[in-house]
C-alpha atoms as a PDB file:
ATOM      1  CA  UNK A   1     -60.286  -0.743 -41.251  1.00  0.00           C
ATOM      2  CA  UNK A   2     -58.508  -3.381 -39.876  1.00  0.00           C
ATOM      3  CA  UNK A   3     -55.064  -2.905 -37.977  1.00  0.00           C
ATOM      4  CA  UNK A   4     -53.213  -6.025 -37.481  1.00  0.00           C
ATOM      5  CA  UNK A   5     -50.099  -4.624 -34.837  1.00  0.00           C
ATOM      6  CA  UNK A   6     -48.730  -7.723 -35.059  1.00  0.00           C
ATOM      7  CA  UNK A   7     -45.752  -7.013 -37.381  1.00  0.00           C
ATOM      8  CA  UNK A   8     -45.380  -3.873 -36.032  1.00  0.00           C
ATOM      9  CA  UNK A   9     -44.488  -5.898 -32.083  1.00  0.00           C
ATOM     10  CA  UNK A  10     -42.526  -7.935 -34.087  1.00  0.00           C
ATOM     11  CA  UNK A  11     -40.276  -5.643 -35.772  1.00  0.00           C
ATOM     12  CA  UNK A  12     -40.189  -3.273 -32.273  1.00  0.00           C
ATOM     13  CA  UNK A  13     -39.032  -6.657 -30.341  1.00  0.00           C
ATOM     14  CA  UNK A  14     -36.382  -7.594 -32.880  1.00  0.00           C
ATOM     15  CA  UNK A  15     -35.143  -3.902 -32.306  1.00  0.00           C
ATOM     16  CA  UNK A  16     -35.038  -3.507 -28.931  1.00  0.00           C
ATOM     17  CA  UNK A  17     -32.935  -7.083 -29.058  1.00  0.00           C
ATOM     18  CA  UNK A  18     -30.640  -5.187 -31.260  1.00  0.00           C
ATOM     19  CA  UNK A  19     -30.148  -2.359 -29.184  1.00  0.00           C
ATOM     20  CA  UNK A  20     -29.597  -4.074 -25.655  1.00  0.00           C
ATOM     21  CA  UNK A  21     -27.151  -6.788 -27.903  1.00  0.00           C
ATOM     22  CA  UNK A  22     -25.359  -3.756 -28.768  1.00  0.00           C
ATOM     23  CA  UNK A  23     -25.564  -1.779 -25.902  1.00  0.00           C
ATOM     24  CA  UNK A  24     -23.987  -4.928 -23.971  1.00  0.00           C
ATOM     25  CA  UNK A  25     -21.138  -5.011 -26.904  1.00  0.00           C
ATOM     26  CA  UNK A  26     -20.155  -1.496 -26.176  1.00  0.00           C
ATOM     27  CA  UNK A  27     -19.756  -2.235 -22.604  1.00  0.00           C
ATOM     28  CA  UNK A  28     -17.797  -5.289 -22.587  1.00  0.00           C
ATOM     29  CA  UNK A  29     -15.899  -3.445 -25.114  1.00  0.00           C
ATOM     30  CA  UNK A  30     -15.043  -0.243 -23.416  1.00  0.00           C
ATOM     31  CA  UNK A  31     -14.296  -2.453 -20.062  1.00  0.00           C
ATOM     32  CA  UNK A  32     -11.658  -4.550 -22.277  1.00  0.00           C
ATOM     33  CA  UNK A  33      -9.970  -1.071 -23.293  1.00  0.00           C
ATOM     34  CA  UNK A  34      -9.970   0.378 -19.632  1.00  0.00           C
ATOM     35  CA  UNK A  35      -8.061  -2.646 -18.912  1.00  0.00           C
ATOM     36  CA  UNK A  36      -5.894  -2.227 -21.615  1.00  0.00           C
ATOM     37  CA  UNK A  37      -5.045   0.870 -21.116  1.00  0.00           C
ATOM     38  CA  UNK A  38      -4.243  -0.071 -17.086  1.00  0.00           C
ATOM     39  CA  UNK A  39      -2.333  -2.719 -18.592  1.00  0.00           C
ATOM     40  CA  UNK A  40       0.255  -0.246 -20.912  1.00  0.00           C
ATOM     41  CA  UNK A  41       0.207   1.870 -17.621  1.00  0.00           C
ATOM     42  CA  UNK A  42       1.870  -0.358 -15.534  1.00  0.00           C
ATOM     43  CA  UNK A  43       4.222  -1.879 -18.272  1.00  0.00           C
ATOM     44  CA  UNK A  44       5.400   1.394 -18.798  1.00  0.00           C
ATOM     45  CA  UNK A  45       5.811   2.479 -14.989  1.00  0.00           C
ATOM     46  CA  UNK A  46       9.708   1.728 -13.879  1.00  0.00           C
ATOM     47  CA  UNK A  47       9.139  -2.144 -12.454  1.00  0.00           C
ATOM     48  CA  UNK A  48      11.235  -0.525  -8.740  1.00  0.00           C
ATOM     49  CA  UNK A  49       8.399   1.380  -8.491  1.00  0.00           C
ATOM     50  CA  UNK A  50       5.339  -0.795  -9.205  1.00  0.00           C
ATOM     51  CA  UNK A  51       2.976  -2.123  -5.826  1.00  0.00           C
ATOM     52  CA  UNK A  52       3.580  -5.724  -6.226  1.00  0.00           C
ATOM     53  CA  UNK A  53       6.740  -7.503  -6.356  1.00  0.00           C
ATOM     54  CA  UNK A  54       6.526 -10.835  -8.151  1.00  0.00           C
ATOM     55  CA  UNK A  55      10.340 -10.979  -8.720  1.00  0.00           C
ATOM     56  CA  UNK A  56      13.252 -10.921  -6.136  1.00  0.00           C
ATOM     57  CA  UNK A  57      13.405  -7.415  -4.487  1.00  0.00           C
ATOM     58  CA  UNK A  58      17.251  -5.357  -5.561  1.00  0.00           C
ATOM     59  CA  UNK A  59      16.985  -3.828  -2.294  1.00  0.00           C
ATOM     60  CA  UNK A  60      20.286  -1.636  -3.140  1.00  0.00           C
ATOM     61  CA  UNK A  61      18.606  -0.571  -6.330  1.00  0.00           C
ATOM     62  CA  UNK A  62      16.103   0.569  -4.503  1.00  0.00           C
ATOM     63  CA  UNK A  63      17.766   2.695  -2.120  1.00  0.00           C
ATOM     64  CA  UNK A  64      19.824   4.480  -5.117  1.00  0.00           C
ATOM     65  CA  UNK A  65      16.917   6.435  -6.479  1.00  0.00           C
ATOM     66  CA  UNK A  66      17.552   8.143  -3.147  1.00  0.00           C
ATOM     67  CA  UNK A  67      13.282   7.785  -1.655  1.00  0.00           C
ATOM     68  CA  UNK A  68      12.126   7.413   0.834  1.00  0.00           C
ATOM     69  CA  UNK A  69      10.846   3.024   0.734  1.00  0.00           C
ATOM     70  CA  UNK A  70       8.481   0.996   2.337  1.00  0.00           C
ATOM     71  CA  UNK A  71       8.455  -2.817   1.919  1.00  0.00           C
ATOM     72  CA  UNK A  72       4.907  -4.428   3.190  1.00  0.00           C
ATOM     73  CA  UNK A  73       5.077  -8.114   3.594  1.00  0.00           C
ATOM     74  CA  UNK A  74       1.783  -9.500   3.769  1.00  0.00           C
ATOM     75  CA  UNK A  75      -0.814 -11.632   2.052  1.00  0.00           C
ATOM     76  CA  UNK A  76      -4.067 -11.070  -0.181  1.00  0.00           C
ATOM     77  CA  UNK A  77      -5.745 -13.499   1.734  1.00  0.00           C
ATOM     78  CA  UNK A  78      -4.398 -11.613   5.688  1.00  0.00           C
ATOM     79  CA  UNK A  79      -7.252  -9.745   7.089  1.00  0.00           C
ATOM     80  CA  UNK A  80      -4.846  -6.653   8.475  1.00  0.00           C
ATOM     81  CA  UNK A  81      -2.840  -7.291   4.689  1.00  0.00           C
ATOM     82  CA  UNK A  82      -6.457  -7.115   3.172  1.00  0.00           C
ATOM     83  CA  UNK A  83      -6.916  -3.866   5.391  1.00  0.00           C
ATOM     84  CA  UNK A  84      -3.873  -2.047   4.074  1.00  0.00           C
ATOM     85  CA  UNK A  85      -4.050  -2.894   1.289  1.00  0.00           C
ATOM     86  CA  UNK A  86      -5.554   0.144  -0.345  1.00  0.00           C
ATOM     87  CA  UNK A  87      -3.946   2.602   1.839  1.00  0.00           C
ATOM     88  CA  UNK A  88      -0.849   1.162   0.187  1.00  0.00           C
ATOM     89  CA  UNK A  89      -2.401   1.394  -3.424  1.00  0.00           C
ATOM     90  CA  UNK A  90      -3.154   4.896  -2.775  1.00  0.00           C
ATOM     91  CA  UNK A  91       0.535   6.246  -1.373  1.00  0.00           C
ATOM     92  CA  UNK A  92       1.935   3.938  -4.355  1.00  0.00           C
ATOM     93  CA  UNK A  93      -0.341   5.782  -6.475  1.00  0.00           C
ATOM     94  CA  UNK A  94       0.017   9.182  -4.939  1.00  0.00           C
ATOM     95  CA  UNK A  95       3.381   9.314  -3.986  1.00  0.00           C
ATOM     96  CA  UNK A  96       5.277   8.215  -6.928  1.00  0.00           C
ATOM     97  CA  UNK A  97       8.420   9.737  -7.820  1.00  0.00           C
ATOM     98  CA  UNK A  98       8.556  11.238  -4.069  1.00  0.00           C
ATOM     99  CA  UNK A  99       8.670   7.731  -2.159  1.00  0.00           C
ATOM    100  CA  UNK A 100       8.522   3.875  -3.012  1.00  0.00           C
ATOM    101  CA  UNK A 101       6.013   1.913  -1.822  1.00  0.00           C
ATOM    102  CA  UNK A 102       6.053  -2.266  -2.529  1.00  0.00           C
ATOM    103  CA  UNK A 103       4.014  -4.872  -1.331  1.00  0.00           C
ATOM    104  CA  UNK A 104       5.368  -8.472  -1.588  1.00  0.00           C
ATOM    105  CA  UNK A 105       2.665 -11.313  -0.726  1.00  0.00           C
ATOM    106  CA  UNK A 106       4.819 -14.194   0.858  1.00  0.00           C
ATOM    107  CA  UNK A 107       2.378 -16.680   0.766  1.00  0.00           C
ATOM    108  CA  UNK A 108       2.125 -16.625  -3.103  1.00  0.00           C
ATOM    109  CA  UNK A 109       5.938 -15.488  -2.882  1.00  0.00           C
ATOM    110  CA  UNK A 110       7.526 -17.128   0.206  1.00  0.00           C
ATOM    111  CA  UNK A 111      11.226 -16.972  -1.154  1.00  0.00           C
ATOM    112  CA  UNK A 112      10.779 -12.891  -1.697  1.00  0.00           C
ATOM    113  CA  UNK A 113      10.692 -12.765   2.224  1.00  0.00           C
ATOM    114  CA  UNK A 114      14.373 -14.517   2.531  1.00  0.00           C
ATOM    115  CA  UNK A 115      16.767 -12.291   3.948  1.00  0.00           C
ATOM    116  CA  UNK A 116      14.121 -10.127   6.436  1.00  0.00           C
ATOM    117  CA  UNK A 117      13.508 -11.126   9.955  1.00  0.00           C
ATOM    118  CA  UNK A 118       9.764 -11.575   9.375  1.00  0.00           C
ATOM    119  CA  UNK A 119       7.996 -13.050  11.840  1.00  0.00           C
ATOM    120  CA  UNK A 120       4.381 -12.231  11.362  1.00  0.00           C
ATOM    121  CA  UNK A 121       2.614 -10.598   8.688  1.00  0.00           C
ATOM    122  CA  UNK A 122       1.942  -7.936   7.591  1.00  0.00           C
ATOM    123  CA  UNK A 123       5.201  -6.660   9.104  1.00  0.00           C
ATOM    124  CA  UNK A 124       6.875  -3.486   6.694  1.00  0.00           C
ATOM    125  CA  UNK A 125      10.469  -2.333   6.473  1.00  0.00           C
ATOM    126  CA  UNK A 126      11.343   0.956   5.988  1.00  0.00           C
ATOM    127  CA  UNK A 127      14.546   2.918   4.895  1.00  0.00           C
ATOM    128  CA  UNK A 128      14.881   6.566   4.861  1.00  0.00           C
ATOM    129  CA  UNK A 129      16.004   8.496   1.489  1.00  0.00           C
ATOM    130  CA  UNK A 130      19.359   8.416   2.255  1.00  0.00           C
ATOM    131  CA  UNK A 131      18.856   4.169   1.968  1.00  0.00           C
ATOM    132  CA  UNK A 132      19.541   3.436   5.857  1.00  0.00           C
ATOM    133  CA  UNK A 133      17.303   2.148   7.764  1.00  0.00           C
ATOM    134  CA  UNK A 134      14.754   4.718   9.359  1.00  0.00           C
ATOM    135  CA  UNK A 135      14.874   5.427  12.984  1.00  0.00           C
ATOM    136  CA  UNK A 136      11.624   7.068  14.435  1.00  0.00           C
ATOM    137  CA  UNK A 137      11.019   9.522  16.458  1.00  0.00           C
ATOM    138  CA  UNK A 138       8.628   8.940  19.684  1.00  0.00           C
ATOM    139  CA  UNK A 139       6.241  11.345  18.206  1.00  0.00           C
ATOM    140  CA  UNK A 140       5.354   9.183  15.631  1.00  0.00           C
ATOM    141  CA  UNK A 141       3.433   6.953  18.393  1.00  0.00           C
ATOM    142  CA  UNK A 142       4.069   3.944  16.478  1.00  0.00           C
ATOM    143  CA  UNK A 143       6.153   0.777  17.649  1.00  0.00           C
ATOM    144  CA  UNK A 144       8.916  -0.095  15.787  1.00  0.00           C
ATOM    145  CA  UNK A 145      11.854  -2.641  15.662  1.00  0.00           C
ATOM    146  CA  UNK A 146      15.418  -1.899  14.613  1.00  0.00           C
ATOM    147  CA  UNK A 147      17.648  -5.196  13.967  1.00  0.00           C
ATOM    148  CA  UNK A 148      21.725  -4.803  13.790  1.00  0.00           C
ATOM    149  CA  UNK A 149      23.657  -7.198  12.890  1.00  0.00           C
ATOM    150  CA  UNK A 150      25.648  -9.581  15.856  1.00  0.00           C
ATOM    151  CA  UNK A 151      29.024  -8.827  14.223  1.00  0.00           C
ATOM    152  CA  UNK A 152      29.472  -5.074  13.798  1.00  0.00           C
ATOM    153  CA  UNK A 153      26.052  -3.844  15.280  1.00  0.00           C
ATOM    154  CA  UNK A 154      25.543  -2.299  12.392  1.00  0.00           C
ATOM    155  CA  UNK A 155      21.609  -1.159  12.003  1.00  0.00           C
ATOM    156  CA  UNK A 156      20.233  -2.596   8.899  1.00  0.00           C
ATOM    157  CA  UNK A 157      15.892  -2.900   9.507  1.00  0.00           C
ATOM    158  CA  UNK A 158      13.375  -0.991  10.874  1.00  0.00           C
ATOM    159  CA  UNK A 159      10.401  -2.136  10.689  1.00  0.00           C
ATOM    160  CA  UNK A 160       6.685  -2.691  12.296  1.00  0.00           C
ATOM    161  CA  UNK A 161       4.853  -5.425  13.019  1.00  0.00           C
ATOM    162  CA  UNK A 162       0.995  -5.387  12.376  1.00  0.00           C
ATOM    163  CA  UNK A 163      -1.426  -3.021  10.240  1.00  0.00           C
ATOM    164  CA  UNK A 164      -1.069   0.907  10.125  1.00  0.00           C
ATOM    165  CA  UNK A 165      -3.087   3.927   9.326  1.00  0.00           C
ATOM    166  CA  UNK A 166      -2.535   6.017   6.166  1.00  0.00           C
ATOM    167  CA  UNK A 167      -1.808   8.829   8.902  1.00  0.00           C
ATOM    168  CA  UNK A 168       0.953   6.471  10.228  1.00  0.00           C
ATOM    169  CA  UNK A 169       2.437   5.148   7.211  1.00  0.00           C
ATOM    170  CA  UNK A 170       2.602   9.268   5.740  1.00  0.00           C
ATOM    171  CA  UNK A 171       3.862  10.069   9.765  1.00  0.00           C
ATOM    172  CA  UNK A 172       6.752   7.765   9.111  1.00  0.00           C
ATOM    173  CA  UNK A 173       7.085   8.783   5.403  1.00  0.00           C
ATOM    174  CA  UNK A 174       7.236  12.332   6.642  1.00  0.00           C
ATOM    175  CA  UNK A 175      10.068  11.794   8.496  1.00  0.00           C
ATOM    176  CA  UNK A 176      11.497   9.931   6.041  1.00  0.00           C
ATOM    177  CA  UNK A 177      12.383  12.991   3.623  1.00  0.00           C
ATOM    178  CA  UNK A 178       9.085  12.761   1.719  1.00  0.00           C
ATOM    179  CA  UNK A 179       7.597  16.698   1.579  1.00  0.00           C
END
């Protein structure tokens, strides 16, 4: 009796091509719906309190949802921005609804930094829920700069130059109003 396995290989290789064609379909397909699905996320997420700001920041808007708000001005290509930047992702994440966290890149977006006495990066602003700027205790260990204006001396930024911690950033947060 003579076996020829020749068209049985054949038909086995044409199958397993089937199944690894189709097994690579149903990846690239369930990838394209995980972004999609990201994608509606974000679109339906109130634009104040989305990570990245692409479009001129309503600071006063901002301040009347009555949080708690940091403002991170940095750079995706900064190795400190590149540093913080998922510490930031996280508290935007984690913390939404109890504190607003932004991050504007002003080397993609150098006229969203108009307006802020930014001299290095990444340098963020904060404002306490009551939307004036914060003032930190010396228990938060952290140095920070407080600008007024010439005029009035009225105290309109706080902020830090340089990367912090997640333990800083929720330190200051903390003592921002955010429970």
């Amino acid at each position: 009796m003579d076996q020829n396995p020749r068209p049985y290989t054949k038909v086995m290789a044409v199958l397993l091509i089937a199944v690894v064609l189709g097994g690579i379909w149903l990846i690239k397909n369930r990838e394209k719906e995980e972004l999609q699905g990201i994608a509606s996320n974000d679109s339906q997420q109130n634009p104040d309190f989305a990570l990245y700001v692409t479009e001129e920041l309503d600071l006063e808007k901002l301040k009347s949802y009555g949080l708690p708000i940091i403002i991170d001005f940095g750079a995706d290509s900064c190795l400190p921005c590149k540093e913080m930047a998922p510490v930031l992702k996280d508290l935007n994440e984690t913390l939404q609804g109890k504190a607003i966290v932004r991050f504007v890149d002003v080397w993609k977006y150098r006229n969203l930094a108009e307006g802020y006495p930014l001299r290095a990066i990444p340098t963020q602003f904060f404002f306490d829920k009551d939307g004036k700027p914060y003032i930190p205790s010396e228990s938060i260990g952290v140095p920070m700069q407080m600008y007024s204006t010439r005029e009035t001396n009225t105290h309109i930024f706080t902020l830090h130059e340089g990367g912090m911690t997640k333990e800083q950033l929720l330190m200051a947060l903390k003592e921002m109003g955010v429970e």
